[in-house]
Every structure is written in C-alpha cells, then in structure tokens.
C-alpha atoms as a PDB file:
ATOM      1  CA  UNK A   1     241.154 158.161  76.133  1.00  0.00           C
ATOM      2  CA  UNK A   2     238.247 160.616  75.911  1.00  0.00           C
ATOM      3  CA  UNK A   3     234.706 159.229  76.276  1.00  0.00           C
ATOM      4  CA  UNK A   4     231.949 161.086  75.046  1.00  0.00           C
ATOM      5  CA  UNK A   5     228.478 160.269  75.715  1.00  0.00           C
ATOM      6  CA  UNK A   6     225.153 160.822  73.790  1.00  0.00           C
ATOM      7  CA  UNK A   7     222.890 162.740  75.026  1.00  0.00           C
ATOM      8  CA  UNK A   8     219.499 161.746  74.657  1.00  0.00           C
ATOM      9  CA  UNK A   9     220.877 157.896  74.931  1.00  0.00           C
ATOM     10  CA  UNK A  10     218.964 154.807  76.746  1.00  0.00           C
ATOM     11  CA  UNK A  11     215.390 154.497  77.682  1.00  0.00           C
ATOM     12  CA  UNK A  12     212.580 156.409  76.142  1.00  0.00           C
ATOM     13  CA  UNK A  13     209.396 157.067  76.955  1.00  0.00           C
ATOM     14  CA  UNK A  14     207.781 154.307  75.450  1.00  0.00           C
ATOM     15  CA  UNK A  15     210.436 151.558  77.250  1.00  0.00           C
ATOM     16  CA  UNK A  16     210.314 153.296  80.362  1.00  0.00           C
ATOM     17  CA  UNK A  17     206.398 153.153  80.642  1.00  0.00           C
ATOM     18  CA  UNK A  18     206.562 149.322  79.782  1.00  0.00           C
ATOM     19  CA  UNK A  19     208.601 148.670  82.508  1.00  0.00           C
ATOM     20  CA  UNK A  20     207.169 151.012  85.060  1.00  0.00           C
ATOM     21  CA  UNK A  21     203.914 148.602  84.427  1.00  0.00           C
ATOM     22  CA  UNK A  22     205.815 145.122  84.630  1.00  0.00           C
ATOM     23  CA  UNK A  23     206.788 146.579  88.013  1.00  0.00           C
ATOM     24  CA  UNK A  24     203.718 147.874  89.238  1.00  0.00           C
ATOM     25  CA  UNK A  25     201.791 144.964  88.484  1.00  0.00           C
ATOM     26  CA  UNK A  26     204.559 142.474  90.493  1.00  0.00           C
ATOM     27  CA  UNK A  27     203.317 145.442  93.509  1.00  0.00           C
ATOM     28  CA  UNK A  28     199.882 145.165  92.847  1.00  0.00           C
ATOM     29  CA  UNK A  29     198.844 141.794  91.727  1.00  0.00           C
ATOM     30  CA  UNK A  30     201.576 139.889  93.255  1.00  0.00           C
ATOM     31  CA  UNK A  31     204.562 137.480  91.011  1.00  0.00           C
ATOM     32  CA  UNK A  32     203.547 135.699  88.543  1.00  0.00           C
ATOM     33  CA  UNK A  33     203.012 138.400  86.124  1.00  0.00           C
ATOM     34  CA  UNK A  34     202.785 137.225  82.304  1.00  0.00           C
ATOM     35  CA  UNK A  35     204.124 139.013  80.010  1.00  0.00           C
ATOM     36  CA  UNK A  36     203.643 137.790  76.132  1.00  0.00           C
ATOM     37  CA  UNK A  37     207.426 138.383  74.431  1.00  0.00           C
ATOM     38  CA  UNK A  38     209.884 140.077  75.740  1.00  0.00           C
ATOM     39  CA  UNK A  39     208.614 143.431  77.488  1.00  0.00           C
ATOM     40  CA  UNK A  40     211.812 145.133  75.663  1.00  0.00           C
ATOM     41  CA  UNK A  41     214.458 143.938  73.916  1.00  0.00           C
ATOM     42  CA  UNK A  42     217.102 144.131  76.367  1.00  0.00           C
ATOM     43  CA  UNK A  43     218.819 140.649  78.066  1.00  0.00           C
ATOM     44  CA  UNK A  44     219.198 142.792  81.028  1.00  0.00           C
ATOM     45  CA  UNK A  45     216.419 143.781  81.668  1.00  0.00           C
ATOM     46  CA  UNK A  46     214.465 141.060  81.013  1.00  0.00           C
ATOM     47  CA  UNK A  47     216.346 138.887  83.710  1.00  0.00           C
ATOM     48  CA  UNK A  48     216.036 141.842  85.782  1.00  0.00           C
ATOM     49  CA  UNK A  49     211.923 141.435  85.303  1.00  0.00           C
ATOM     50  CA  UNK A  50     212.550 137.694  85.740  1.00  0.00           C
ATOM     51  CA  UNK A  51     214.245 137.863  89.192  1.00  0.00           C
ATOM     52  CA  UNK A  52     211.551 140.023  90.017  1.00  0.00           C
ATOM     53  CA  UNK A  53     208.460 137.606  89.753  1.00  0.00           C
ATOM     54  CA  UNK A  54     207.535 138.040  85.587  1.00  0.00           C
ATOM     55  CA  UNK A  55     207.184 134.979  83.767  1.00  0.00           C
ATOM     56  CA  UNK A  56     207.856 135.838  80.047  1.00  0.00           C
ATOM     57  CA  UNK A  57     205.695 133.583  77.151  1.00  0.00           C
ATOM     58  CA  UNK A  58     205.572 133.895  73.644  1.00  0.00           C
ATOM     59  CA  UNK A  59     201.879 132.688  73.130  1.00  0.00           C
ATOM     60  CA  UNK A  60     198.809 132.971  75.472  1.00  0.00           C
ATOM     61  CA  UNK A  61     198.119 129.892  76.039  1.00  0.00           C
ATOM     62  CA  UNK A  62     201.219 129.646  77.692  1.00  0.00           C
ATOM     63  CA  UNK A  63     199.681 131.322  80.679  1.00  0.00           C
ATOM     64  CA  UNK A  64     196.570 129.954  83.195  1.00  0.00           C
ATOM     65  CA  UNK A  65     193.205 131.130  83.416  1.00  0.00           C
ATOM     66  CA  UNK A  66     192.985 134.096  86.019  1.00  0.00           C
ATOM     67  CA  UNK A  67     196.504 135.304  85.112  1.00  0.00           C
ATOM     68  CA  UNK A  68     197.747 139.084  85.148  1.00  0.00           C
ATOM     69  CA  UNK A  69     199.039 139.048  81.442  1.00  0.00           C
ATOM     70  CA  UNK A  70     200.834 141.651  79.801  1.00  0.00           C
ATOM     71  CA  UNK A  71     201.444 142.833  76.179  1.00  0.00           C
ATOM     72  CA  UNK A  72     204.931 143.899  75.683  1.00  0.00           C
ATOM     73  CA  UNK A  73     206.130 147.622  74.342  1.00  0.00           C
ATOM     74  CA  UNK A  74     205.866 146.144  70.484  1.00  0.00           C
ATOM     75  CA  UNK A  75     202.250 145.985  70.381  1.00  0.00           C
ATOM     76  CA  UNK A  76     200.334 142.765  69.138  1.00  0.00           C
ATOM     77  CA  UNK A  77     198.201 141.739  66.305  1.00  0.00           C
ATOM     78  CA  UNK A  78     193.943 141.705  67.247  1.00  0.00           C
ATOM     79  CA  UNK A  79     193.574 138.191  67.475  1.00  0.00           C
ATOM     80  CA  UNK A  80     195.585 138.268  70.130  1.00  0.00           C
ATOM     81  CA  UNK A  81     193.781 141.002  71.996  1.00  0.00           C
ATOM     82  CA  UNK A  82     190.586 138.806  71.170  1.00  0.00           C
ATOM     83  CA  UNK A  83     192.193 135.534  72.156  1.00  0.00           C
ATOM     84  CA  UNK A  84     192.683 137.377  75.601  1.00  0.00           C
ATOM     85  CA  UNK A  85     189.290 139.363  75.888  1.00  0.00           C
ATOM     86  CA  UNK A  86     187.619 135.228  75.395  1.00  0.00           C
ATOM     87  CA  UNK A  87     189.485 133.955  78.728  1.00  0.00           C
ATOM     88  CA  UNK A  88     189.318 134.787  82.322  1.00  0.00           C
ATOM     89  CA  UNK A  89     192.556 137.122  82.425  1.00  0.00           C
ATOM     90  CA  UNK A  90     193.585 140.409  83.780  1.00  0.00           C
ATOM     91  CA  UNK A  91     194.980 142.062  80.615  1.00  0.00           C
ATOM     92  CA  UNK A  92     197.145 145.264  80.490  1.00  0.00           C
ATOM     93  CA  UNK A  93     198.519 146.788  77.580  1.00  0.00           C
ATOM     94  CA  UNK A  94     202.293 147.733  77.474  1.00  0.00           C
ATOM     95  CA  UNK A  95     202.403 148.798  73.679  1.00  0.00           C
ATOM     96  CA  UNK A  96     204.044 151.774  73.180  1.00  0.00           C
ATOM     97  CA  UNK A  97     201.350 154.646  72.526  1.00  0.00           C
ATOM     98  CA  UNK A  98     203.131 155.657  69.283  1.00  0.00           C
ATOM     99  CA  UNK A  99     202.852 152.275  68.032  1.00  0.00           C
ATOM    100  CA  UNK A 100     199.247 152.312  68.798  1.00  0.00           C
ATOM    101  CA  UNK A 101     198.969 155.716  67.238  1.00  0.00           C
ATOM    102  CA  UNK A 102     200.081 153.389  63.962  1.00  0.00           C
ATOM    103  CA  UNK A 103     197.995 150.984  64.593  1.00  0.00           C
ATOM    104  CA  UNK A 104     194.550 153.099  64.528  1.00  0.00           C
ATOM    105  CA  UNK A 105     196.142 154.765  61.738  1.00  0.00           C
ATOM    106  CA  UNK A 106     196.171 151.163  59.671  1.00  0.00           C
ATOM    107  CA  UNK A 107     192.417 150.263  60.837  1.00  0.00           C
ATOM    108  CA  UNK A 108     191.424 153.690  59.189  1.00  0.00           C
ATOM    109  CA  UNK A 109     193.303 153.502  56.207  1.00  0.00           C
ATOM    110  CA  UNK A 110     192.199 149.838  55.639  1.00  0.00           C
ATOM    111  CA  UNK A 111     188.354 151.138  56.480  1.00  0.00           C
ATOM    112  CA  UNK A 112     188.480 153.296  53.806  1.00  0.00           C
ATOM    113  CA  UNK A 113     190.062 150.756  50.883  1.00  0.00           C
ATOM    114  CA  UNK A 114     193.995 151.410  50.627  1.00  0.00           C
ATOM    115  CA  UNK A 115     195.909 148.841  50.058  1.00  0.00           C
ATOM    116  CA  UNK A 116     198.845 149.445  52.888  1.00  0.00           C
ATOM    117  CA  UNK A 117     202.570 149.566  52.816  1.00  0.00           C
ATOM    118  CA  UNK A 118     204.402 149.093  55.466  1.00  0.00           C
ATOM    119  CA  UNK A 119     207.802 149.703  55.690  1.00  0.00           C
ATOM    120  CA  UNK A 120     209.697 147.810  58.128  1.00  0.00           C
ATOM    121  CA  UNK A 121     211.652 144.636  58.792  1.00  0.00           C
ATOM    122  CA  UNK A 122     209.973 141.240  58.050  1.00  0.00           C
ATOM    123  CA  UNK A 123     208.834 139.205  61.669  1.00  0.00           C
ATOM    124  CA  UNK A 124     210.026 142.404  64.057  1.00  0.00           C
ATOM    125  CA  UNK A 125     207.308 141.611  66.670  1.00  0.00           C
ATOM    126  CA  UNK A 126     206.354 145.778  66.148  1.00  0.00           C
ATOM    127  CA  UNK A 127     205.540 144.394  62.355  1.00  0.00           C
ATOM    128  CA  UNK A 128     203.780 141.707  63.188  1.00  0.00           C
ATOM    129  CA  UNK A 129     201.695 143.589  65.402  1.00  0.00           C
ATOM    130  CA  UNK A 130     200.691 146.174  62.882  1.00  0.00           C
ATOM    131  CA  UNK A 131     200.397 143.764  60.377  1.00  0.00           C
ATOM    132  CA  UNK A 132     197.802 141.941  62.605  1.00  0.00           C
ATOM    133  CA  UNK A 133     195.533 145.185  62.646  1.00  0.00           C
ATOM    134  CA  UNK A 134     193.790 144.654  59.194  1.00  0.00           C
ATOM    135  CA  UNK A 135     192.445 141.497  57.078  1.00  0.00           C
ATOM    136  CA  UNK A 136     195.197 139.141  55.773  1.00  0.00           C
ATOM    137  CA  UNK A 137     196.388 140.521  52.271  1.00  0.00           C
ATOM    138  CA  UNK A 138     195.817 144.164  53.255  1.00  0.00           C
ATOM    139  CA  UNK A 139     199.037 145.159  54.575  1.00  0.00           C
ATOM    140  CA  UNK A 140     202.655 144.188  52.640  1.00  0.00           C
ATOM    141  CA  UNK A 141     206.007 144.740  54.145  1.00  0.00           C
ATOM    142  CA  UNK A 142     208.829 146.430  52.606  1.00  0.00           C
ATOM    143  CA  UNK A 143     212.208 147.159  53.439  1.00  0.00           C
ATOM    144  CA  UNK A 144     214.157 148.401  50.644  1.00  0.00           C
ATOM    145  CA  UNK A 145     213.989 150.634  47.822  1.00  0.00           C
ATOM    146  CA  UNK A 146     214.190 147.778  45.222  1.00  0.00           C
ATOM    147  CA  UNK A 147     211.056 146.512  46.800  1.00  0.00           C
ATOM    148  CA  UNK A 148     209.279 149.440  46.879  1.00  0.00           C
ATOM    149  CA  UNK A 149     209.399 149.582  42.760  1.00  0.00           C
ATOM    150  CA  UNK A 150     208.966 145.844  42.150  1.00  0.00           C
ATOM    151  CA  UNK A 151     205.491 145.903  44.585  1.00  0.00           C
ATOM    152  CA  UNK A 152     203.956 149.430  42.974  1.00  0.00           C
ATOM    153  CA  UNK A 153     205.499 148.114  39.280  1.00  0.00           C
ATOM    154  CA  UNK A 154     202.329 145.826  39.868  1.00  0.00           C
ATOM    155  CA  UNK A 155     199.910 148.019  41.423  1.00  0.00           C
ATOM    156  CA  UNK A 156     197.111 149.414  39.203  1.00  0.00           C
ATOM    157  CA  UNK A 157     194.350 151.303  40.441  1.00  0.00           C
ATOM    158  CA  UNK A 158     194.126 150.445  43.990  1.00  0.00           C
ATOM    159  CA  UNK A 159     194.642 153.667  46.237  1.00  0.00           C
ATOM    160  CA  UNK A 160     197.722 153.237  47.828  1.00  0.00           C
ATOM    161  CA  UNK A 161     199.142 154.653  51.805  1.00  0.00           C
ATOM    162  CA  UNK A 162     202.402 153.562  53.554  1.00  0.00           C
ATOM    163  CA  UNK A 163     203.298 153.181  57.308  1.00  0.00           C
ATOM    164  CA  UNK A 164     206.781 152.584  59.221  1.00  0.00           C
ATOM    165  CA  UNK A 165     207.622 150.856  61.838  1.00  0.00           C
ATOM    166  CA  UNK A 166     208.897 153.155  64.658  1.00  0.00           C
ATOM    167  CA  UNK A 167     212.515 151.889  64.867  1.00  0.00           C
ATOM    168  CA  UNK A 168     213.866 152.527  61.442  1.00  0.00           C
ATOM    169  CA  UNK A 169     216.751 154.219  59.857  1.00  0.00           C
ATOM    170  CA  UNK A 170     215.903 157.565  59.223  1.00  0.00           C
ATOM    171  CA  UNK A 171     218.095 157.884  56.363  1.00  0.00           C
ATOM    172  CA  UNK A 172     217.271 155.008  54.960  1.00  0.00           C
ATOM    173  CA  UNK A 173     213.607 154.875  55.438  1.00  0.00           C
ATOM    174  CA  UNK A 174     213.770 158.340  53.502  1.00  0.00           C
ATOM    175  CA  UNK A 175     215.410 156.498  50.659  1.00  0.00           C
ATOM    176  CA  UNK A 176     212.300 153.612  50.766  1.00  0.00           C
ATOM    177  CA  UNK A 177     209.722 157.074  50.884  1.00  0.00           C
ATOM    178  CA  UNK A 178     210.918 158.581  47.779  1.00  0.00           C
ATOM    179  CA  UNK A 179     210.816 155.528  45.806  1.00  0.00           C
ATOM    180  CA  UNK A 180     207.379 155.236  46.758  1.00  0.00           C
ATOM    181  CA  UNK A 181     206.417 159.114  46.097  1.00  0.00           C
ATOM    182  CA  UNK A 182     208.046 158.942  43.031  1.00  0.00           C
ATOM    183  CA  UNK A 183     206.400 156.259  41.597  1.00  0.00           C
ATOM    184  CA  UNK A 184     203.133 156.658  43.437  1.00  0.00           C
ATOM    185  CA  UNK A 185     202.544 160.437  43.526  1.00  0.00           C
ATOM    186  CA  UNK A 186     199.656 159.866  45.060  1.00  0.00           C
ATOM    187  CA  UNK A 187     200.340 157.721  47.804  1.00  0.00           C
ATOM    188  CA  UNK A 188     198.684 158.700  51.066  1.00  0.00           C
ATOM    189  CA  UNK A 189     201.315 159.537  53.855  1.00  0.00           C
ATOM    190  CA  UNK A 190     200.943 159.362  57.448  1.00  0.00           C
ATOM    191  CA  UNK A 191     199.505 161.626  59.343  1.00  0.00           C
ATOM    192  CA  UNK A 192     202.129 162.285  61.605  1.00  0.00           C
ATOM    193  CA  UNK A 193     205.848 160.997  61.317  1.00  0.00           C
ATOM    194  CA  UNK A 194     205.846 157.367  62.143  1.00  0.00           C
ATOM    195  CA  UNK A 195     209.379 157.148  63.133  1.00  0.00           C
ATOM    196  CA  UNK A 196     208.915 157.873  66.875  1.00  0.00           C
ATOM    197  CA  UNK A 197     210.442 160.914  68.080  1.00  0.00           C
ATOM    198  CA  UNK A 198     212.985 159.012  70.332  1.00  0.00           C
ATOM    199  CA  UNK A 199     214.703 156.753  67.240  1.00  0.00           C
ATOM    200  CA  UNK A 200     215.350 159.876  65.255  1.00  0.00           C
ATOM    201  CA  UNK A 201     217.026 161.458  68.556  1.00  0.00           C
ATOM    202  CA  UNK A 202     219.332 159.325  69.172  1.00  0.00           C
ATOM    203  CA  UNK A 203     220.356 158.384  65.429  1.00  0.00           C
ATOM    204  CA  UNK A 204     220.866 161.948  65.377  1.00  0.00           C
ATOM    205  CA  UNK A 205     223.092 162.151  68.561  1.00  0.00           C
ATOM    206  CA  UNK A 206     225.071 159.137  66.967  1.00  0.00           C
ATOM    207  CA  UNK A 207     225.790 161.278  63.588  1.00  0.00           C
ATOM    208  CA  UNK A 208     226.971 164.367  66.240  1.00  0.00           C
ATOM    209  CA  UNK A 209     229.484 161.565  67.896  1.00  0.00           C
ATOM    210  CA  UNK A 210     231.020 160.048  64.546  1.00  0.00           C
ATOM    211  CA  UNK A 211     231.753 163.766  63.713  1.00  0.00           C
ATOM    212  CA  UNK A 212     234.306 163.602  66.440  1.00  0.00           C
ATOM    213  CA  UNK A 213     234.688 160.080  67.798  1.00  0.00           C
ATOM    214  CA  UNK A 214     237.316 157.276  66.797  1.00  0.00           C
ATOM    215  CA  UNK A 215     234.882 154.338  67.601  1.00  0.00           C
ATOM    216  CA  UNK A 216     231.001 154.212  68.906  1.00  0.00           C
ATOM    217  CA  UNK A 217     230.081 152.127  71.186  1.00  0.00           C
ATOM    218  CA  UNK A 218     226.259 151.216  71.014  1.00  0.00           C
ATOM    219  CA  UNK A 219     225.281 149.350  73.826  1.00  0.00           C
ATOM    220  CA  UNK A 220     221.739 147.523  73.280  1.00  0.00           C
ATOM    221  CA  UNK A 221     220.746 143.513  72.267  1.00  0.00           C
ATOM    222  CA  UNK A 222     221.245 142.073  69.089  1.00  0.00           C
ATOM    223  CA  UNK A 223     217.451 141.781  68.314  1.00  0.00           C
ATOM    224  CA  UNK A 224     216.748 145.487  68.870  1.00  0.00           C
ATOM    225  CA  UNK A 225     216.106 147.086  65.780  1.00  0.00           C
ATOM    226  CA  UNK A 226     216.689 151.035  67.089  1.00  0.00           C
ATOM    227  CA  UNK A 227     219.894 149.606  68.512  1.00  0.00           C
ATOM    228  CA  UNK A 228     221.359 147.837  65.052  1.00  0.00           C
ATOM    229  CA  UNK A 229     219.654 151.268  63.645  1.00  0.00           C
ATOM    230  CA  UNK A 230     222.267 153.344  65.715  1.00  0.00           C
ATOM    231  CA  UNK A 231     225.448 151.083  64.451  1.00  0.00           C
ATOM    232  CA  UNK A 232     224.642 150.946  61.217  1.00  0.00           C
ATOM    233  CA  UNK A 233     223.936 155.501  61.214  1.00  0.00           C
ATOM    234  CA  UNK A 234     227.273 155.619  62.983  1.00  0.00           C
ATOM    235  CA  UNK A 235     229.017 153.008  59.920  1.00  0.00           C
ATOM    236  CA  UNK A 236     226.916 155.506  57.214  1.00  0.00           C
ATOM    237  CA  UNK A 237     228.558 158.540  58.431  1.00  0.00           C
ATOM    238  CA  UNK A 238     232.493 156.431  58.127  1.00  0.00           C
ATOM    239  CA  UNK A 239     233.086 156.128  61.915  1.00  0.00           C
ATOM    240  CA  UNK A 240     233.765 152.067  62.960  1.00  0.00           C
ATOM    241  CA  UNK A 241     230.566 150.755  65.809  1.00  0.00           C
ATOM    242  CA  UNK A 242     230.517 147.925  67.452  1.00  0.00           C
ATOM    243  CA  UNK A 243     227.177 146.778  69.196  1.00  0.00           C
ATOM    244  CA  UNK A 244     227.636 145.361  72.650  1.00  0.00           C
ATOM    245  CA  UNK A 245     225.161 143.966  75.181  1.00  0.00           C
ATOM    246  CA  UNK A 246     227.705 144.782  78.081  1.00  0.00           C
ATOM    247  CA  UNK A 247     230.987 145.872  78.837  1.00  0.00           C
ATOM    248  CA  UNK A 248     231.877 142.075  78.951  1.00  0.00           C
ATOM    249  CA  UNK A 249     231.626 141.964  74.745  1.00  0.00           C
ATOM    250  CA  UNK A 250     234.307 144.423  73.891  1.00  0.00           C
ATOM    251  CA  UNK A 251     237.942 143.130  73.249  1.00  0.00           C
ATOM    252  CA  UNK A 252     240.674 144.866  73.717  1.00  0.00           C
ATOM    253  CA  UNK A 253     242.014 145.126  70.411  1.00  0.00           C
ATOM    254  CA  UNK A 254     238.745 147.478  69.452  1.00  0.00           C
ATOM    255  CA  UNK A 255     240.910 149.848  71.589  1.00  0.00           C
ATOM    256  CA  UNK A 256     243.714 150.272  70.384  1.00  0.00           C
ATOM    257  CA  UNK A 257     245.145 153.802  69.090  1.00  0.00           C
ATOM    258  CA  UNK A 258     241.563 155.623  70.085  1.00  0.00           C
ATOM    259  CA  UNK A 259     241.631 158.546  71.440  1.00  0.00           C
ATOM    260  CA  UNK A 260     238.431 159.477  71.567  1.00  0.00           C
ATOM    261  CA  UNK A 261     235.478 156.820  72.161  1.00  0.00           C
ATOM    262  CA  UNK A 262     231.692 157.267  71.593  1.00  0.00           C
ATOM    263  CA  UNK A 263     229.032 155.516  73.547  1.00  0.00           C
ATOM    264  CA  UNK A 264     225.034 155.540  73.264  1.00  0.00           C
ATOM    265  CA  UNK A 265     222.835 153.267  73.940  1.00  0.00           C
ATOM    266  CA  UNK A 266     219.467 151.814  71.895  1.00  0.00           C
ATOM    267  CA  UNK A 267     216.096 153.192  73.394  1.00  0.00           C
ATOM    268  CA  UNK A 268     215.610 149.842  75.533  1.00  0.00           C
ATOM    269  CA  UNK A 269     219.374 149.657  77.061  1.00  0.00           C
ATOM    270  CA  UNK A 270     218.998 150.918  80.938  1.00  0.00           C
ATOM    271  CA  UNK A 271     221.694 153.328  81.626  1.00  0.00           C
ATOM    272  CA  UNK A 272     223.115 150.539  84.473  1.00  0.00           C
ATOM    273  CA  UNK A 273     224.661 149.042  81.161  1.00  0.00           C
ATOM    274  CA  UNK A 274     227.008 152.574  80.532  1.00  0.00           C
ATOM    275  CA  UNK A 275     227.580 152.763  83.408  1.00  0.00           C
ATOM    276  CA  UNK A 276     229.274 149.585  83.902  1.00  0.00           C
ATOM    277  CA  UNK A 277     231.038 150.331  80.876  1.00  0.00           C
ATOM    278  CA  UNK A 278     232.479 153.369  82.368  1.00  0.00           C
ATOM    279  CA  UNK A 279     234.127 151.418  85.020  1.00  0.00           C
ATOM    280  CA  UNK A 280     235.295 148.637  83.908  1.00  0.00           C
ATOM    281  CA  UNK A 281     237.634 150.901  81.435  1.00  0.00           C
ATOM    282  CA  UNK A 282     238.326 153.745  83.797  1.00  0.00           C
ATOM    283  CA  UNK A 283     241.902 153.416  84.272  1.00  0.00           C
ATOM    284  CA  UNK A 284     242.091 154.160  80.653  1.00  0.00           C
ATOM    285  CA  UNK A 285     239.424 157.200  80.686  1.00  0.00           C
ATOM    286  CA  UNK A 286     241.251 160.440  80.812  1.00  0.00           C
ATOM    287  CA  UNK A 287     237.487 162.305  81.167  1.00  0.00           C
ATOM    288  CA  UNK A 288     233.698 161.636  80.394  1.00  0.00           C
ATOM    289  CA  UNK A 289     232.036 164.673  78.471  1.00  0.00           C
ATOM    290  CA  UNK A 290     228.717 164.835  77.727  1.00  0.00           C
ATOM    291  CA  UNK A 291     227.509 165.638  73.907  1.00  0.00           C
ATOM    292  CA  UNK A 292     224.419 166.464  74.086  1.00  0.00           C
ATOM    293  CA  UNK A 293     221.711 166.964  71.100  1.00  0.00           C
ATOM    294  CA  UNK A 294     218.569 167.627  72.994  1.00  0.00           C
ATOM    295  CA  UNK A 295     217.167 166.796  76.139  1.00  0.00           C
ATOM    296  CA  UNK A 296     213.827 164.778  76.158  1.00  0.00           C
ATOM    297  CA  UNK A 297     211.002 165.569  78.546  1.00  0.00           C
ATOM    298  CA  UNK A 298     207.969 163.443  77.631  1.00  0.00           C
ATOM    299  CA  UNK A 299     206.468 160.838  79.363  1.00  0.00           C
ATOM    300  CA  UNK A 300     203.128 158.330  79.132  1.00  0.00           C
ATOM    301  CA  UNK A 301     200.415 157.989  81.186  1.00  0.00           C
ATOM    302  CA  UNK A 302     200.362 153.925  83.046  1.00  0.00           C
ATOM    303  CA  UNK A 303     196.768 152.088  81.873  1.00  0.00           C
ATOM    304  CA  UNK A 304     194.243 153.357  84.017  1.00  0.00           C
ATOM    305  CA  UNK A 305     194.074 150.269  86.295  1.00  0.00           C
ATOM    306  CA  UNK A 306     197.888 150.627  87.708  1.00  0.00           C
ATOM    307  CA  UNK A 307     197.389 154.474  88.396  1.00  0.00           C
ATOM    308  CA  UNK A 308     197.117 155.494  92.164  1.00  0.00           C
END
C-alpha cells in the first residue's frame, strides 16, 4: 500500500500559539493553569496539557480567586472577558487572532446598525464566542442555504452584513454566500476572507489526495469542526474518509483492496497522531510520499506577558 500524506496537514498557526501559551504559563506561573474549554479540540492533546499541570473548566467560576486562567483558541463571548476583568485573576487570551480579527469586525458592524449573519454551526464554542460580541438579537446563525432565504424572505429594510466562522466548508459556505448575495445584493461582506487561511489549505490538500487516493484518512476529534470539514470535502469530491482520533479507531476491513491511502490531519491534530499511524501499519506500507499543496510559514506573536 502507498501512503500519501497532505502537505500542509496538522497544527496551524492559530493551534500552535494556543498551546505554546498553555505551556509557557505551566513554566512561568507554575501548575494549576485554568484553562476555560478545551484549549483545542484534540483528546490528545488535551490529556497531554492535563498531565502537564492544566486544569480544564467550562465556566469561570469553576476556578479560585488568584488563578492563571486561560481562554481557549475559540475565543469567548464579552461577558466572559468582563466576568474575568471583575475577579482577582491572571487572564491570558488564547483566541486565535483570526477569530479576533472577526470579532472586532462584528462590534463594528453592529456599531454602525447591521443586523449580522453569521454563518456557522449552532453552539461551536467559535460561534458562541462571536455571537457573544454584540447585544442579544443582533447576530443570527445560519448554516444552510435554505436558511439563508427563509431569514432574508423576512428581512425588510434593515442593512444587512454576514460573517463565518473560521472552520467551514469552503465549498459549501460558498453555496450559503450566494444565496445571501443573491437575494441581498446589498449585503455587506467581510472585509477580509473569514475562512482562515489554514481551513482552506488543507480542504484543498484533501481535494489534491481524493484525486489519487483509494481512502483518506483524517485524523482529528469528533467535535472539531475543520476536521469533520476535511471528511466531508474528501466524501464531496467521491473518495470514501473515515475520521479517526488515533490509529487505534481504524478496522481492518477499511483496508482492504487499497492501494493507495490518504492521510491529513484537522488543524488541531499534533503530527504525534500520523505518526503513530504510520507505524502501527508499516508492514503493510510499501512507501510514504509526500503531496504537497503549499507550505505554510506564518506564525503569531504569544500575549505580551509570556514573551521573554
């Protein structure tokens, strides 16, 4: 069997910052570390994290007075920032900067009176984050198409934007866009593309594997949208996926008669994961090749109060 694997695949820059400050607050401040959600969604490393000295919560008040507390990669709604700016705590923001990016873009468009769309999937911590950046009522969430023309079918008047969540199909979010362009011709875009740089990248490397793959492989965690987001591009362009947290998921039947194998992995997978998969299967690996879309370079900045 031939394995051939995605290239860009795994962390981005967004995941990789996150982590880099879980890790350098355990060095600075000492374990415990809070960190509200889960820092990524990945089972590994989250336990990883865990081990480590990082207690994970889901609310605030879940962690004492004079904690370090950290918001995960997904971002979080004001109140929370507020609840945590009224209470002795040592605060440092994980959200990725592209989420924040849409985030600022959402206070300005509410500012100025536009009732906001937001495409996206419905309690996605990333949603309910953005959602929580403008007054109750201001901000609705689609997902499909169908939605799109039954919400604007009862908009009059009211100046109208849209925003996306960063994980989406590309394909499919382009689908949701046109509805809303052809109904709403004048519907203010974003600024920039909202669909981070790293989600279209690898759904692209994905489409370049199920051009000459048997199967994909995705490895990632069932609650990560940009990982279901890679199965479900590799399923649109007819090649069979399967989304795995480890090499431990896949059954041997999956196997059988390919010649060829794809594997990626979702933007918060480490590359540990493929690796692993890689040997637990190499007595039936002929070679590993490398296809390779593009190569990523960027990187973010850690907050200000974990830089040397």
């Amino acid at each position: 069997m031939i394995v051939l694997l995605a290239e860009p695949r795994g962390f981005c820059a967004g995941v990789d910052r996150a982590i880099s400050i879980v890790l350098r607050a355990l060095e600075k401040f000492g374990p415990p570390v809070y960190v509200r959600h889960e820092i990524v969604h990945n089972r590994w490393v989250v336990e990883d994290l865990r081990r480590r000295g990082a207690v994970f919560v889901e609310e605030l008040d879940q962690a004492p007075d004079g904690a370090v507390v950290i918001f995960s990669a997904h971002g979080v709604a004001k109140s929370v920032e507020q609840e945590a700016a009224q209470r002795p705590l040592t605060v440092l923001d994980a959200t990725c900067p592209l989420v924040s990016r849409i985030h600022r873009e959402a206070e300005k468009l509410d500012r100025n009176g536009y009732r906001i769309l937001l495409i996206g999937h419905r309690g996605h911590p990333e949603v309910v984050g953005t959602m929580g950046q403008v007054a109750p009522g201001h901000m609705s969430v689609i997902a499909k198409p169908e939605e799109a023309r039954a919400f604007l079918a009862q908009q009059h008047g009211e100046p109208v934007a849209y925003l996306t969540q960063t994980t989406l199909s590309v394909d499919e979010t382009a689908e949701v866009v046109a509805v809303l362009k052809e109904m709403a011709p004048e519907i203010r875009e974003p600024a920039k593309e909202d669909i981070c740089y790293a989600t279209q990248n690898r759904q692209n490397a994905v489409k370049a594997l199920a051009e000459r793959c048997d199967l994909i492989f995705v490895l990632g965690a069932p609650n990560s949208s940009n990982s279901n987001r890679l199965r479900e591009v590799a399923e649109r362009a007819g090649r069979p996926a399967q989304l795995i947290e480890s090499a431990r998921d896949v059954r041997p039947e999956w196997l059988e008669g390919v010649q060829t194998l794809g594997v990626t992995a979702g933007a918060s997978a480490p590359e540990v994961l493929v690796e692993e998969l890689l040997e637990t299967f190499q007595e039936r690996i002929e070679r590993v090749e490398l296809l390779a879309y593009c190569r990523e370079t960027l990187s973010f900045p850690l907050p200000r109060a974990l830089q040397d």
